[in-house]
N, C-alpha and C. Protein backbone atom coordinates (compact mmCIF):
# COMPACT_ATOMS: atom_id res chain seq x y z
N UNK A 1 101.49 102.93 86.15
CA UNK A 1 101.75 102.13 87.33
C UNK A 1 100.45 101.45 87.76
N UNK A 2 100.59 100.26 88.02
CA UNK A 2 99.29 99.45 88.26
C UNK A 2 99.06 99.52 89.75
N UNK A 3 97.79 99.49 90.32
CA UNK A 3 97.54 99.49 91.67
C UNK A 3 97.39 98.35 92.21
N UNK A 4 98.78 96.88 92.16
CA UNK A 4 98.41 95.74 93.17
C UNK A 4 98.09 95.96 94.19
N UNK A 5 98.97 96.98 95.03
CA UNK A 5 99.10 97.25 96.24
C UNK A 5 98.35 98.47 96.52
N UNK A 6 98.41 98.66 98.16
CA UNK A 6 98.20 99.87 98.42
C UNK A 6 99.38 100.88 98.72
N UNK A 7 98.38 102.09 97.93
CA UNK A 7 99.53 103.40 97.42
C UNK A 7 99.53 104.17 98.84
N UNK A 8 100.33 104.50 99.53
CA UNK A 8 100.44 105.15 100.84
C UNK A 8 101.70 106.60 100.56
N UNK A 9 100.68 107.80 101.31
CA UNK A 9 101.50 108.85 100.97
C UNK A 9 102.46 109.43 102.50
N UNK A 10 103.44 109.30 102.55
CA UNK A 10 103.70 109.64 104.27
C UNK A 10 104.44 111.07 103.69
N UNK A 11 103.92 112.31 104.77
CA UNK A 11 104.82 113.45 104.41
C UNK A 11 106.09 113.31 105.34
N UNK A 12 106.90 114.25 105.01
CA UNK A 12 108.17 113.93 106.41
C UNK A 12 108.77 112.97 106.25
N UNK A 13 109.07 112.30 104.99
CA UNK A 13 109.83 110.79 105.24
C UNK A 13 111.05 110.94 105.12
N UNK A 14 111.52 112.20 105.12
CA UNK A 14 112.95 112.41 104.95
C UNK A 14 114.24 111.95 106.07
N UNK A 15 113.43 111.31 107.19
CA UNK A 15 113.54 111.69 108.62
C UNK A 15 112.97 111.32 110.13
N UNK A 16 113.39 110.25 110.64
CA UNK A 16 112.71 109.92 112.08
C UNK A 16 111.91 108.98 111.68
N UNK A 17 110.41 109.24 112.17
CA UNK A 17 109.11 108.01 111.99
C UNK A 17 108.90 108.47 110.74
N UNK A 18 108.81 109.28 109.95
CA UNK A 18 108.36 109.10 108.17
C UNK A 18 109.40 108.47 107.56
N UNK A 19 110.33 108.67 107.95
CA UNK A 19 111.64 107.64 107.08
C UNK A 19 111.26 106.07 107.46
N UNK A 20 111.09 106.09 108.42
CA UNK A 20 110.76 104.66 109.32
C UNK A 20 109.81 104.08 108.73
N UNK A 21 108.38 104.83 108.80
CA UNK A 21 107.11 104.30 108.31
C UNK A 21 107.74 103.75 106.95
N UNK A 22 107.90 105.02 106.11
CA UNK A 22 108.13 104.90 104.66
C UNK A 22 108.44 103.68 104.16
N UNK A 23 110.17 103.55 105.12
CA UNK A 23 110.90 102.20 104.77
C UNK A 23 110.30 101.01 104.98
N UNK A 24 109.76 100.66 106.08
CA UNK A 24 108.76 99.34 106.58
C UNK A 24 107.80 99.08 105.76
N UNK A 25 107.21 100.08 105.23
CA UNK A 25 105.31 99.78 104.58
C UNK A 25 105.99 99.84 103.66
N UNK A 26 107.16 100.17 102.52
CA UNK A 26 107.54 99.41 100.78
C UNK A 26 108.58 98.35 101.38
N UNK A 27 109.10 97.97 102.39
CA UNK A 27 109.63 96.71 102.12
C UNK A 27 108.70 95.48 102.64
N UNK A 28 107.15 95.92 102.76
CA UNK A 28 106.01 94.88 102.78
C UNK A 28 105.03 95.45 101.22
N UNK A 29 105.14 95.40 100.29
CA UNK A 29 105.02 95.52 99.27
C UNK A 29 103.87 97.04 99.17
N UNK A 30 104.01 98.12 100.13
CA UNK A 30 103.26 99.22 100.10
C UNK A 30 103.75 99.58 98.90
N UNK A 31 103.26 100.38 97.97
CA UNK A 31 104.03 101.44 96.80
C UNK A 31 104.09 102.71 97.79
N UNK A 32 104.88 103.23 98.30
CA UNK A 32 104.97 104.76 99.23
C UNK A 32 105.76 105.48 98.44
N UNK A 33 104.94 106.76 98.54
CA UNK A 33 105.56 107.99 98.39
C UNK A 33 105.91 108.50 99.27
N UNK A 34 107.33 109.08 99.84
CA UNK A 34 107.60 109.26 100.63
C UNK A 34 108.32 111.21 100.31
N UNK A 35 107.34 111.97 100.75
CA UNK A 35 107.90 113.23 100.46
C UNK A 35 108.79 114.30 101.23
N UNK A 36 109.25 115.33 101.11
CA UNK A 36 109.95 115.93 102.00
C UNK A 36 110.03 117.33 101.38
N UNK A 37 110.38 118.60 101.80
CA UNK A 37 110.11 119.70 101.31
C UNK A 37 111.61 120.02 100.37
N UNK A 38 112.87 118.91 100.75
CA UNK A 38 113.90 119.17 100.23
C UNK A 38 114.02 118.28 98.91
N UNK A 39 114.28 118.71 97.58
CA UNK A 39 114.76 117.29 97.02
C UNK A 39 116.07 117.64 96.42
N UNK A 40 116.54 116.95 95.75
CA UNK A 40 116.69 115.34 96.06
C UNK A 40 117.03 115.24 97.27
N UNK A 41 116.25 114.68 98.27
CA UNK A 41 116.50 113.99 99.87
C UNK A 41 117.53 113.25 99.65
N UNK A 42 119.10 113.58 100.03
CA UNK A 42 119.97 112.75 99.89
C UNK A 42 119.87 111.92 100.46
N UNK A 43 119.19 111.60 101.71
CA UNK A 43 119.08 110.09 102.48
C UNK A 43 117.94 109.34 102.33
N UNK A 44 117.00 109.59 101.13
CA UNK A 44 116.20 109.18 101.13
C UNK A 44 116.42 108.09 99.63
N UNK A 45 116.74 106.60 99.98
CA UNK A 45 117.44 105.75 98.58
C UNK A 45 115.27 105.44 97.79
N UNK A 46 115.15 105.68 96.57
CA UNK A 46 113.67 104.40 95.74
C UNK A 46 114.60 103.10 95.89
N UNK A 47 113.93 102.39 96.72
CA UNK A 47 114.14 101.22 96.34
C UNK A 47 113.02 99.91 95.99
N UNK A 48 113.52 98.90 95.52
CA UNK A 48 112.80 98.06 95.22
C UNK A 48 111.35 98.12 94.10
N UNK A 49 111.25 99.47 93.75
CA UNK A 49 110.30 99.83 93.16
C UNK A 49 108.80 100.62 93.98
N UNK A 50 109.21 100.70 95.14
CA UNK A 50 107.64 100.30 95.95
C UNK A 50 108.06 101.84 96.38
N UNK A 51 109.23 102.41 96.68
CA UNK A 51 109.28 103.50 97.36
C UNK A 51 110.03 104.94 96.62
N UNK A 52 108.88 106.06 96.27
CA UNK A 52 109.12 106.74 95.10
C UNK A 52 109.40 108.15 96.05
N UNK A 53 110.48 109.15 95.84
CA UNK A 53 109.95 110.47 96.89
C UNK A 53 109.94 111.40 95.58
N UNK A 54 109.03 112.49 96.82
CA UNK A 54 108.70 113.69 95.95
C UNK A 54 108.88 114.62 96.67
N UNK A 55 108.96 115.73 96.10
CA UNK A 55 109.03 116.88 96.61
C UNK A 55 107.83 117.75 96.92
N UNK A 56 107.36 117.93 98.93
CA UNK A 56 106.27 118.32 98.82
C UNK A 56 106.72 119.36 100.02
N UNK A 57 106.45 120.49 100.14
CA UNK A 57 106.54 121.43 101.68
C UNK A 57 104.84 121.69 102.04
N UNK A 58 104.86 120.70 102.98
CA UNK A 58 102.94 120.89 103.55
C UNK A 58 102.52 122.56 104.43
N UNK A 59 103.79 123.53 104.10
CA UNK A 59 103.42 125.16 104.19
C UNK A 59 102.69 125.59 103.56
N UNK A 60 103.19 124.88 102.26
CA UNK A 60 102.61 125.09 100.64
C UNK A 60 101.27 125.01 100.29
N UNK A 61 100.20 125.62 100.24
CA UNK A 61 99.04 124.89 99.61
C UNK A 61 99.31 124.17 98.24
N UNK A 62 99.91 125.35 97.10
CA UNK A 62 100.64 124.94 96.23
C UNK A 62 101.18 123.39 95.88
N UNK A 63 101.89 123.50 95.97
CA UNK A 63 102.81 122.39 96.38
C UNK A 63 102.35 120.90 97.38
N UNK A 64 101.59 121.07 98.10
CA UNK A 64 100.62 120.05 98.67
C UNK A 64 99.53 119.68 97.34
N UNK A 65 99.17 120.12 96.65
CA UNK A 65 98.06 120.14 95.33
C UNK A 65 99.20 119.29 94.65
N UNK A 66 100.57 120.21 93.76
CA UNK A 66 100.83 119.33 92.85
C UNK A 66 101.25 118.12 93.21
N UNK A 67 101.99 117.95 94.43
CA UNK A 67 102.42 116.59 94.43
C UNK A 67 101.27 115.59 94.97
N UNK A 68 100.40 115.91 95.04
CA UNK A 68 99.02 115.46 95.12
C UNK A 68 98.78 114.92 94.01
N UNK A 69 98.83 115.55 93.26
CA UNK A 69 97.84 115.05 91.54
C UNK A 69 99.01 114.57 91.34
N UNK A 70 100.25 114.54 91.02
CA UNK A 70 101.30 113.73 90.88
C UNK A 70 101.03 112.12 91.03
N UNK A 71 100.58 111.93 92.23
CA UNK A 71 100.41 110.61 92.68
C UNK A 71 99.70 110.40 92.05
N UNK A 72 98.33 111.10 92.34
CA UNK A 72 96.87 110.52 91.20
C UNK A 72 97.04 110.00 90.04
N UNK A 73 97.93 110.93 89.45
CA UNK A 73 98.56 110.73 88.15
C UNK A 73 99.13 109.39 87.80
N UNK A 74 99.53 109.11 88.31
CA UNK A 74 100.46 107.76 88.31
C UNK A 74 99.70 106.48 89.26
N UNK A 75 98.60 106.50 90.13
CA UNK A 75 98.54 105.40 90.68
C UNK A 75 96.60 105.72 90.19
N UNK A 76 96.28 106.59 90.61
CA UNK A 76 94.72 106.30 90.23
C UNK A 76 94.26 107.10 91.99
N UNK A 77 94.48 106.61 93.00
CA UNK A 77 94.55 106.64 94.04
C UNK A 77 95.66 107.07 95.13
N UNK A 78 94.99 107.35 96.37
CA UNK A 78 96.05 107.37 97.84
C UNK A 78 94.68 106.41 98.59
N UNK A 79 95.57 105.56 99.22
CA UNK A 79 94.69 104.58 100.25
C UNK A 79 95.25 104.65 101.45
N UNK A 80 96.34 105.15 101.73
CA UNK A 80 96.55 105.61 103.13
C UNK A 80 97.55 106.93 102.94
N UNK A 81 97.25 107.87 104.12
CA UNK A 81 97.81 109.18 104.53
C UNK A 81 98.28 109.20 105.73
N UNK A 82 99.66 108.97 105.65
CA UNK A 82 100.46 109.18 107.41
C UNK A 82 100.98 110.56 106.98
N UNK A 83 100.57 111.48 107.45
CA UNK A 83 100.90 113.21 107.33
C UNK A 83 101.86 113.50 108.94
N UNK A 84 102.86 112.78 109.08
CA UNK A 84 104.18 113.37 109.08
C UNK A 84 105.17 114.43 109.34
N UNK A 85 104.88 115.58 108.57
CA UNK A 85 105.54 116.61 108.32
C UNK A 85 105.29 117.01 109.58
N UNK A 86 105.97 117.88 109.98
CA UNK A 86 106.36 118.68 111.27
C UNK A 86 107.46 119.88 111.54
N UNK A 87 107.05 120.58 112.29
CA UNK A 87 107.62 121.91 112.99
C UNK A 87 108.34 121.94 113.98
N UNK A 88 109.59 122.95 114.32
CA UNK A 88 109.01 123.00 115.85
C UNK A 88 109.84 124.07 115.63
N UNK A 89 109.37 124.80 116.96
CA UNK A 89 109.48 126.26 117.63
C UNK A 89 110.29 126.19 119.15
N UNK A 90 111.01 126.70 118.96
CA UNK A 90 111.66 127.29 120.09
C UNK A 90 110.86 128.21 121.38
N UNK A 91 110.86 127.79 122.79
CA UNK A 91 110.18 128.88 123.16
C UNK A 91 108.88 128.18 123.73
N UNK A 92 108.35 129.06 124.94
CA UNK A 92 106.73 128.64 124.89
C UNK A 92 105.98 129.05 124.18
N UNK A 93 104.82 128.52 124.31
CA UNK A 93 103.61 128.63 123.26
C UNK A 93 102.51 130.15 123.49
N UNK A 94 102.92 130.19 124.52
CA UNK A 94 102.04 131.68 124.86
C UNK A 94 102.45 132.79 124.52
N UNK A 95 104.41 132.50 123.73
CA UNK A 95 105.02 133.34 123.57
C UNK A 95 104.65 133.77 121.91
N UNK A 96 104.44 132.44 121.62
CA UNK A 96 104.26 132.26 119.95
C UNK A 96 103.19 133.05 119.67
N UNK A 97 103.03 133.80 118.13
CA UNK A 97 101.34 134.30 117.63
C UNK A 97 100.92 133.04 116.83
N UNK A 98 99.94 133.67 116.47
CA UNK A 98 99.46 132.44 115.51
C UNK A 98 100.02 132.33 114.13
N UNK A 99 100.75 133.66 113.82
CA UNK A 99 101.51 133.85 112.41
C UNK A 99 102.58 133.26 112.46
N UNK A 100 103.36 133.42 113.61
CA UNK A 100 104.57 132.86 113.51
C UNK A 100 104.76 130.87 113.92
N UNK A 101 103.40 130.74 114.39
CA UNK A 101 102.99 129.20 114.37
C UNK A 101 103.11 128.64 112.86
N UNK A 102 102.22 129.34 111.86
CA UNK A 102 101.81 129.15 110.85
C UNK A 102 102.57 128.94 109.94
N UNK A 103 103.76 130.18 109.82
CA UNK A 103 105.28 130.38 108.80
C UNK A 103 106.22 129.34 109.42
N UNK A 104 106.07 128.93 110.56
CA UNK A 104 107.13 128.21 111.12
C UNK A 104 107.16 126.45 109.93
């Protein structure tokens, strides 16, 4: 894959503003990877060529690495990082530990 453009990695695009970002920045000729911890992201269509998903859970160190070099692999580069991915917890925060912040 050649690098005309810039390669942009958004995590969370399965969904809300990463689906959003995702879709906007490849239908202006971004190449985006758009990842999600589920695959195949049934709502997530490649289109046009510019918008590729992968399978990444940012819990993962693991898994944050391979689909990391994945990209490398294929573009040379990441020139932009919208990191996306997100949690949430039920409950206040004073209630939470820091473990169960962490696994969440």
């Amino acid at each position: 894959m050649e690098r005309n453009g810039k390669v942009v990695l958004v995590t969370g695009a399965s969904s809300g503003i990463g689906k959003s970002c995702a879709k906007y920045l490849s239908e202006r000729g971004y190449t985006v990877f758009g990842t999600s911890r589920y695959f195949p992201p049934a709502n997530l269509l490649e289109t046009n060529g510019q918008f590729h998903t992968i399978r990444m859970d940012v819990t993962i160190d693991e898994s944050v690495n391979e689909a990391v070099q994945a990209i490398l692999n294929k573009t040379g580069g990441i020139d932009v990082l919208i990191n996306n991915a997100g949690c949430a917890l039920a409950g206040a925060i004073e209630d939470t530990s820091p473990e169960e912040a962490l696994n969440s």
